[in-house]
Protein backbone atom coordinates (compact mmCIF):
# COMPACT_ATOMS: atom_id res chain seq x y z
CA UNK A 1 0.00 0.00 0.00
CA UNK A 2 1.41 3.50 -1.00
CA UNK A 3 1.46 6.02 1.22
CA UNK A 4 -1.09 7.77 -0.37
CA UNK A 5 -3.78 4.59 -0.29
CA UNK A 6 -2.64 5.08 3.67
CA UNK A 7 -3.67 8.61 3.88
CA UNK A 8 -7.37 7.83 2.39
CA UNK A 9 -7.95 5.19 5.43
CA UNK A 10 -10.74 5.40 6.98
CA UNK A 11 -8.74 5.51 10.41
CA UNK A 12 -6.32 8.70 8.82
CA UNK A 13 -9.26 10.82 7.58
CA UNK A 14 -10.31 14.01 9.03
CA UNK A 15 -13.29 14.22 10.97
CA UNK A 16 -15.04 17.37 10.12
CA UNK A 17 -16.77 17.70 13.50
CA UNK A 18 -13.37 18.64 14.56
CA UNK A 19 -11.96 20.97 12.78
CA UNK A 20 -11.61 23.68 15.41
CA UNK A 21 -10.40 21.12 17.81
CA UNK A 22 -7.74 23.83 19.75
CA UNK A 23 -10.41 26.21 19.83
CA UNK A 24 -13.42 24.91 21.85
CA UNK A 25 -13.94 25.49 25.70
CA UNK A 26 -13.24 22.07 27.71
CA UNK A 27 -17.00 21.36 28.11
CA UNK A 28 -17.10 21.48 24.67
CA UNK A 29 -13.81 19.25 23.82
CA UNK A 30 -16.09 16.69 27.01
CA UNK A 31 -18.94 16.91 24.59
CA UNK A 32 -17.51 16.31 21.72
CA UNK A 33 -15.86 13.07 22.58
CA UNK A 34 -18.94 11.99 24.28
CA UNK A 35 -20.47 12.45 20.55
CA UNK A 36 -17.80 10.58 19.18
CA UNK A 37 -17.33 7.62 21.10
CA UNK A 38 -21.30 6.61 20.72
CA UNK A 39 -19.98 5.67 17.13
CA UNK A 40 -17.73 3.29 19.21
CA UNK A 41 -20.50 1.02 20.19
CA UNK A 42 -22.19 1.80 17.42
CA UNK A 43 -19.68 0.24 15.28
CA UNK A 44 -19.44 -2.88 17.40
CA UNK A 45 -23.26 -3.05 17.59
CA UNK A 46 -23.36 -3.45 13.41
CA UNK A 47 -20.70 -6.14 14.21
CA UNK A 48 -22.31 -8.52 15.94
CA UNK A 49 -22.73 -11.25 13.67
CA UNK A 50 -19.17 -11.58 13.28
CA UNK A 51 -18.70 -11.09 17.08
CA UNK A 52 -21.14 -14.19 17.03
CA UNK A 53 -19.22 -16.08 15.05
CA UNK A 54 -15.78 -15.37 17.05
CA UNK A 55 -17.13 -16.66 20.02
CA UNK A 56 -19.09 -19.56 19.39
CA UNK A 57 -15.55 -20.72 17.20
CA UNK A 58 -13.14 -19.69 19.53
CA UNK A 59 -15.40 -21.58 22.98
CA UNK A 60 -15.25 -24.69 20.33
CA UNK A 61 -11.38 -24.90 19.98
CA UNK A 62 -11.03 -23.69 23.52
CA UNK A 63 -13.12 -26.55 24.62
CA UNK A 64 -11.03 -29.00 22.72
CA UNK A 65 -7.98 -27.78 24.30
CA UNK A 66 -6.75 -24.81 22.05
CA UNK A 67 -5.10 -21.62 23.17
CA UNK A 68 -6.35 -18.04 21.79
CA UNK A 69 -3.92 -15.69 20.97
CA UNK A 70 -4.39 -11.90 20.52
CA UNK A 71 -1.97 -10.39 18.06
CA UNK A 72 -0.76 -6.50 17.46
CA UNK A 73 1.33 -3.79 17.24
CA UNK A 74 0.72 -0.56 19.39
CA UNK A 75 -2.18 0.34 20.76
CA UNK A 76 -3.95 -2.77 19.52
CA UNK A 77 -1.48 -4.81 20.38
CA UNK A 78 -1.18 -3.85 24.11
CA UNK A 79 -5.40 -3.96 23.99
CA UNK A 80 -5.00 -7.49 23.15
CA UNK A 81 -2.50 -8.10 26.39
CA UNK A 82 -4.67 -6.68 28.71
CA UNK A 83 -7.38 -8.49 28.02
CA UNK A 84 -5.06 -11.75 27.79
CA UNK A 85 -3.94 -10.79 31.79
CA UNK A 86 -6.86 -10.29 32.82
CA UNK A 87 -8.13 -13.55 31.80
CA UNK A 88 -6.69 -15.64 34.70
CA UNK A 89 -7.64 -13.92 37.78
CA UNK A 90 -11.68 -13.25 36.60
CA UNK A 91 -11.85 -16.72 34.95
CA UNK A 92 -8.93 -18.84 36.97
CA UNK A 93 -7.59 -19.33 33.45
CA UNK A 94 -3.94 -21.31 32.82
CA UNK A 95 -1.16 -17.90 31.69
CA UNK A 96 -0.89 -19.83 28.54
CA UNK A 97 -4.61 -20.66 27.61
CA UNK A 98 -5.27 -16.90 26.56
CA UNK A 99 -1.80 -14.97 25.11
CA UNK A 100 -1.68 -11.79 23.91
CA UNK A 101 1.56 -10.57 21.50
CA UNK A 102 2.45 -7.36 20.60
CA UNK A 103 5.62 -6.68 18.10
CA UNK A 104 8.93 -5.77 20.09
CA UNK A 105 7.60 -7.43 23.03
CA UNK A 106 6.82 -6.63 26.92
CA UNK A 107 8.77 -3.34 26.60
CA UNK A 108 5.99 -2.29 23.88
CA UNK A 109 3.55 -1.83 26.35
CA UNK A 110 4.99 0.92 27.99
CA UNK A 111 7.38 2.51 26.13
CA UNK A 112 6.55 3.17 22.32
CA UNK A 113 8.21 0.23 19.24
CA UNK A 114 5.57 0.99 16.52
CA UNK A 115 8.57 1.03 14.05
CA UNK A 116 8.50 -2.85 14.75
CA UNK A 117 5.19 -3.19 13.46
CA UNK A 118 6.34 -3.07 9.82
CA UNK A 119 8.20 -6.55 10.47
CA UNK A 120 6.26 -9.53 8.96
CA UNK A 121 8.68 -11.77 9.73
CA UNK A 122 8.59 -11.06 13.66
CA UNK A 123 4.96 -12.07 13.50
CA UNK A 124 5.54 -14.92 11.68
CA UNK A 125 8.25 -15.81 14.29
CA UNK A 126 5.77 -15.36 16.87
CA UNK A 127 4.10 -17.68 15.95
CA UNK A 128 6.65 -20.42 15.29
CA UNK A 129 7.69 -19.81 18.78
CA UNK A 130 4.41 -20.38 20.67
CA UNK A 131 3.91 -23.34 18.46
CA UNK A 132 0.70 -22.35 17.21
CA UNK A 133 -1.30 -25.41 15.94
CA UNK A 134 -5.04 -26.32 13.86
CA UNK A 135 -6.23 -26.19 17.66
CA UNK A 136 -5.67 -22.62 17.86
CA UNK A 137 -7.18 -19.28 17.39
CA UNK A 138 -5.50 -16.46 16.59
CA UNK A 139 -6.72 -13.07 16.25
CA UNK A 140 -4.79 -10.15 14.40
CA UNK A 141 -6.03 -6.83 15.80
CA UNK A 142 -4.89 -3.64 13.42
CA UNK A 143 -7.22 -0.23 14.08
CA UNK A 144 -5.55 0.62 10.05
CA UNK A 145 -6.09 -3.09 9.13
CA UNK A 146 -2.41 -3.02 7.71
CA UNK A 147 0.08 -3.86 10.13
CA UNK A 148 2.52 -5.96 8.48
CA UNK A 149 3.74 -7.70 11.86
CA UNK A 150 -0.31 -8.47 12.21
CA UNK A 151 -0.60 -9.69 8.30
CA UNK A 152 2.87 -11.97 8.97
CA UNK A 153 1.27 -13.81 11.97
CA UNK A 154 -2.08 -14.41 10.38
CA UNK A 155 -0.34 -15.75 7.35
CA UNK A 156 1.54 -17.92 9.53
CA UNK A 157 -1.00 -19.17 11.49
CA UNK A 158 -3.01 -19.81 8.48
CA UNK A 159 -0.17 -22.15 7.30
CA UNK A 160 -0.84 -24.31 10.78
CA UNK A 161 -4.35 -24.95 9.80
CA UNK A 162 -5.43 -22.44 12.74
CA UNK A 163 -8.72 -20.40 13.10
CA UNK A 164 -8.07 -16.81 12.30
CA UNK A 165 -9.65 -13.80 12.93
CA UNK A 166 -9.22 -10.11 11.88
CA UNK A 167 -10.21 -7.13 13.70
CA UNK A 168 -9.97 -3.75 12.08
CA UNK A 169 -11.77 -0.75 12.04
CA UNK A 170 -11.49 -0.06 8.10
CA UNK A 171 -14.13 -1.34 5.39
CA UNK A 172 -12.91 -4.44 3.39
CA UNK A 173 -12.61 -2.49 0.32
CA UNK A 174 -9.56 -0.74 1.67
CA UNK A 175 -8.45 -3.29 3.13
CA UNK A 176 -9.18 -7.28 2.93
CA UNK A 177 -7.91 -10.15 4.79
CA UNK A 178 -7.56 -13.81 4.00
CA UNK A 179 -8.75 -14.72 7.91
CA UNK A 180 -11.75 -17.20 8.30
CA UNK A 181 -13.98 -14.55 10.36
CA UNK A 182 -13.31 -10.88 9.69
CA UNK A 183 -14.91 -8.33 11.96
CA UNK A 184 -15.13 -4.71 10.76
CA UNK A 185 -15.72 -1.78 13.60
CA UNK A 186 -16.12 0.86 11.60
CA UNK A 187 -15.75 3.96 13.96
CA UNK A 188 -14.83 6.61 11.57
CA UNK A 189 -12.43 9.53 11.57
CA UNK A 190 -10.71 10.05 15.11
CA UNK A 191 -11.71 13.56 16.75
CA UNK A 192 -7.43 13.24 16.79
CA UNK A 193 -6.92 13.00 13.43
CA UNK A 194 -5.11 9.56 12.96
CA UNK A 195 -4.95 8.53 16.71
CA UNK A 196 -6.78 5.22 16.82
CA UNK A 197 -6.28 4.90 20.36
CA UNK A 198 -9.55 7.00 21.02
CA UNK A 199 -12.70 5.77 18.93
CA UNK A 200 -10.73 2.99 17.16
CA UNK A 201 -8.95 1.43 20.38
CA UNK A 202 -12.25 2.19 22.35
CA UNK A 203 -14.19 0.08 20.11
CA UNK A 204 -11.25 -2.34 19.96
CA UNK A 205 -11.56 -3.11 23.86
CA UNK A 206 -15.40 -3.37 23.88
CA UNK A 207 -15.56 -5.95 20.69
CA UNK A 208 -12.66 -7.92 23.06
CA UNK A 209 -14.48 -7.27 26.53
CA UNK A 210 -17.10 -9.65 24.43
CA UNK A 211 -15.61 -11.98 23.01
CA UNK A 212 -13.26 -13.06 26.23
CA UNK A 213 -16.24 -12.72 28.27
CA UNK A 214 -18.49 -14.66 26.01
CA UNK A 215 -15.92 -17.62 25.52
CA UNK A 216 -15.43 -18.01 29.13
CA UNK A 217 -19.49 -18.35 29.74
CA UNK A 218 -19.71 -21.16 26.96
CA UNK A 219 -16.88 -23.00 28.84
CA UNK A 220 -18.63 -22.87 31.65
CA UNK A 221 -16.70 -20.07 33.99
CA UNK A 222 -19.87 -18.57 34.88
CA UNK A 223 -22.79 -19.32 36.67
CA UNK A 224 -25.76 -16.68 35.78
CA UNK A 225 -23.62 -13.57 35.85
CA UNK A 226 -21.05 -14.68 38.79
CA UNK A 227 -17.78 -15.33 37.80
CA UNK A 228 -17.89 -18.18 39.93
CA UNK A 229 -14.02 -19.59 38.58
CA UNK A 230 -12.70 -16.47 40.12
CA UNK A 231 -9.20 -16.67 41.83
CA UNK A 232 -9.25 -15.82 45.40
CA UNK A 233 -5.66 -14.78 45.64
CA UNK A 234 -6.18 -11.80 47.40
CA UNK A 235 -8.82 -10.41 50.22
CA UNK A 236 -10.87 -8.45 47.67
CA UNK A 237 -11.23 -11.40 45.75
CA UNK A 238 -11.97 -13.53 48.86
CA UNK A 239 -14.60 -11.00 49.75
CA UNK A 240 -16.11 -11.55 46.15
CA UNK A 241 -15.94 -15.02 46.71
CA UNK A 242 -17.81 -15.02 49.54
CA UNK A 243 -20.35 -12.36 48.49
CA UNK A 244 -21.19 -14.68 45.38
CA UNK A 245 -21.45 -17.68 48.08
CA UNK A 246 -23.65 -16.18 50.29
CA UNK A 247 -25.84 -15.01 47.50
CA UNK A 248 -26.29 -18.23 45.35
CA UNK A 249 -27.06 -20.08 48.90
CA UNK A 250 -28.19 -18.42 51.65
CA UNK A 251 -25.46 -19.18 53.91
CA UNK A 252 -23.71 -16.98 56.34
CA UNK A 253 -20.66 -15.33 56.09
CA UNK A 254 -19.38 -17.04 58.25
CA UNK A 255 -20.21 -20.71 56.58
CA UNK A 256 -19.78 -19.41 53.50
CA UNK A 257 -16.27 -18.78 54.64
CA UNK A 258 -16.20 -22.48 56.03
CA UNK A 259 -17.08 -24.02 52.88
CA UNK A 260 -15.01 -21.79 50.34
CA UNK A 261 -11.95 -23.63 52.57
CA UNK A 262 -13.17 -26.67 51.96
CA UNK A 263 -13.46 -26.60 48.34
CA UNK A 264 -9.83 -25.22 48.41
CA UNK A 265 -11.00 -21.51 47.63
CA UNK A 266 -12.83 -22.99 44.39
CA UNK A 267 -16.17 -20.92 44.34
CA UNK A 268 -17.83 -23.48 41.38
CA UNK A 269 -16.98 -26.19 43.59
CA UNK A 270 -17.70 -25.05 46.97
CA UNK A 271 -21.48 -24.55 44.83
CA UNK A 272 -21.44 -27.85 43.53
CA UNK A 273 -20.59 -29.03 47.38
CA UNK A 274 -23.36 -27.10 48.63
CA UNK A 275 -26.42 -27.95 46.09
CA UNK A 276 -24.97 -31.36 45.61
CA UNK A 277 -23.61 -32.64 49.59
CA UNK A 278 -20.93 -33.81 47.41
CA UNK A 279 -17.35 -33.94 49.29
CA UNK A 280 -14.65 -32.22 47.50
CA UNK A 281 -12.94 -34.93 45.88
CA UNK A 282 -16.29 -36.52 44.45
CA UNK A 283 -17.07 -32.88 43.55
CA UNK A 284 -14.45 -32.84 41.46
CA UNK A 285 -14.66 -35.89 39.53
CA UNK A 286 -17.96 -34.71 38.89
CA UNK A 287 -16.89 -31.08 37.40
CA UNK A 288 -14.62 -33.12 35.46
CA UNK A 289 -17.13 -35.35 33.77
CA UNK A 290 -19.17 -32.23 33.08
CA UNK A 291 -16.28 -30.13 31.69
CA UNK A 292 -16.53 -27.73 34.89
CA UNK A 293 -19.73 -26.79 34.45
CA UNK A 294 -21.26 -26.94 37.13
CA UNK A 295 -25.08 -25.93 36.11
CA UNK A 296 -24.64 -29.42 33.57
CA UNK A 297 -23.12 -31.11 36.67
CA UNK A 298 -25.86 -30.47 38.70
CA UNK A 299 -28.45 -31.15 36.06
CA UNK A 300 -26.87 -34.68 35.37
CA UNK A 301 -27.06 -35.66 38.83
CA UNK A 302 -30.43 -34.74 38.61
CA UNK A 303 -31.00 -37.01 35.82
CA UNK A 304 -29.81 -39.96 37.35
């Protein structure tokens, strides 16, 4: 792509609501992303097919013991780590189950490497290196939609016979991709002129928010809307724990406290303990035979 086809992006345009941009009082700069950013959900709103799609494939190969891996450069890329990290304290996920990449590495998330992003053959190393297989499901995040170190690591992936998905915020007919699902948030021109870290990256995290979230509720990780697979490693999250007990069953602090300790701080199980009278070794074979889910554990004991 010539520099010129870069300049007509959708993501490099100017938006015309603003044009006097260092003029306007600060309630009016407030307002004025407020405007703007409604076009963030709006975009991932008319993507929600796709979004669809994503998750019900991704829970599939997850279930079947794949990884996910998010993929980017910049301010997509260090999106996709976030939501990666924050995968295994809300969901009590293995580090490696959900990965997130971003070209030149940890030191990208804090301290700026976009020049690395033009490197197709670091995201085709990438993936090499985490052994990415046709289990897998890897998901190249680029606001522009041309990120070479993005296009490299699909491409690569691809190769391994694994599930790919694109995320960009451009229309396909500036940009297309090869990838299996290919989800289009089509925020428009940045109040910033070129800075997809506002609408772009905003619509970015939401579309993500939904599809992590999503995945780990087919799998099982949640019980109405508790995250009931949540790791009490700390005393907030203990206090969660036992909020989400004493909620679900009617117990007291107090024995709420007693049982989460006899699960071994496992809220699904301490649950499946409670409804079931199940000890904590049977418990588990059970949540095993059910694939840790513990509404379809308790419904097949209820079957037999």
């Amino acid at each position: 792509m010539t520099l010129q086809e870069r300049g007509n992006l959708l993501t490099e345009q100017v938006n015309p609501s603003s044009l006097n941009l260092d003029q306007i009082s600060s309630i009016e700069l407030v307002e004025l992303f407020n405007s703007e950013d409604e076009k963030a959900v709006a975009a991932v709103v008319a993507a929600k097919v796709e979004l669809a799609q994503a998750i019900d494939t991704t829970a599939e190969r997850l279930r079947q013991g794949g990884r996910l891996f998010y993929i980017g450069a910049g301010t997509s890329g260090r999106l996709g780590v976030l939501d990666a990290a924050e995968c295994p304290p809300t969901f009590c996920t293995p580090p490696d189950l959900v990965q997130g990449i971003i070209a030149g590495g940890a030191g990208a998330l804090v301290r700026s490497s976009e020049d690395l992003e033009d490197r197709a053959e670091d995201g085709e190393a990438a993936i090499r290196e985490r052994q990415v297989t046709q289990m897998d499901v890897v998901v190249g995040i680029t606001a522009g939609g041309t990120t070479p170190f993005v296009h490299g690591a699909l491409n690569a992936a691809c190769q391994r016979g694994a599930t790919t998905i694109f995320i960009a915020c451009v229309p396909i007919e500036q940009v297309s991709s090869k990838a299996e699902i290919d989800i289009r948030l089509l925020t428009g021109p940045e109040v910033l002129a070129g800075s997809t870290r506002l609408k772009a990256g905003t619509a970015t995290k939401l579309a993500l928010n939904i599809l992590s979230t999503s995945v780990m509720v087919k799998l099982g990780k949640v019980y109405g809307n508790r995250m009931v697979d949540v790791a009490v490693t700390n005393q907030k999250l203990r206090d969660r724990a036992l909020r989400i007990l004493q909620d679900l069953t009617g117990l007291s602090r107090e024995a709420a406290g007693l049982l989460l300790d006899r699960s071994g701080k496992w809220v699904k199980l301490a649950l499946l303990m409670h409804w079931t009278g199940l000890e904590k070794e049977e418990g588990l074979e059970l949540l095993s035979q059910y694939q840790g889910n513990v509404r379809a554990a308790i419904a097949g004991i209820k079957e037999k």
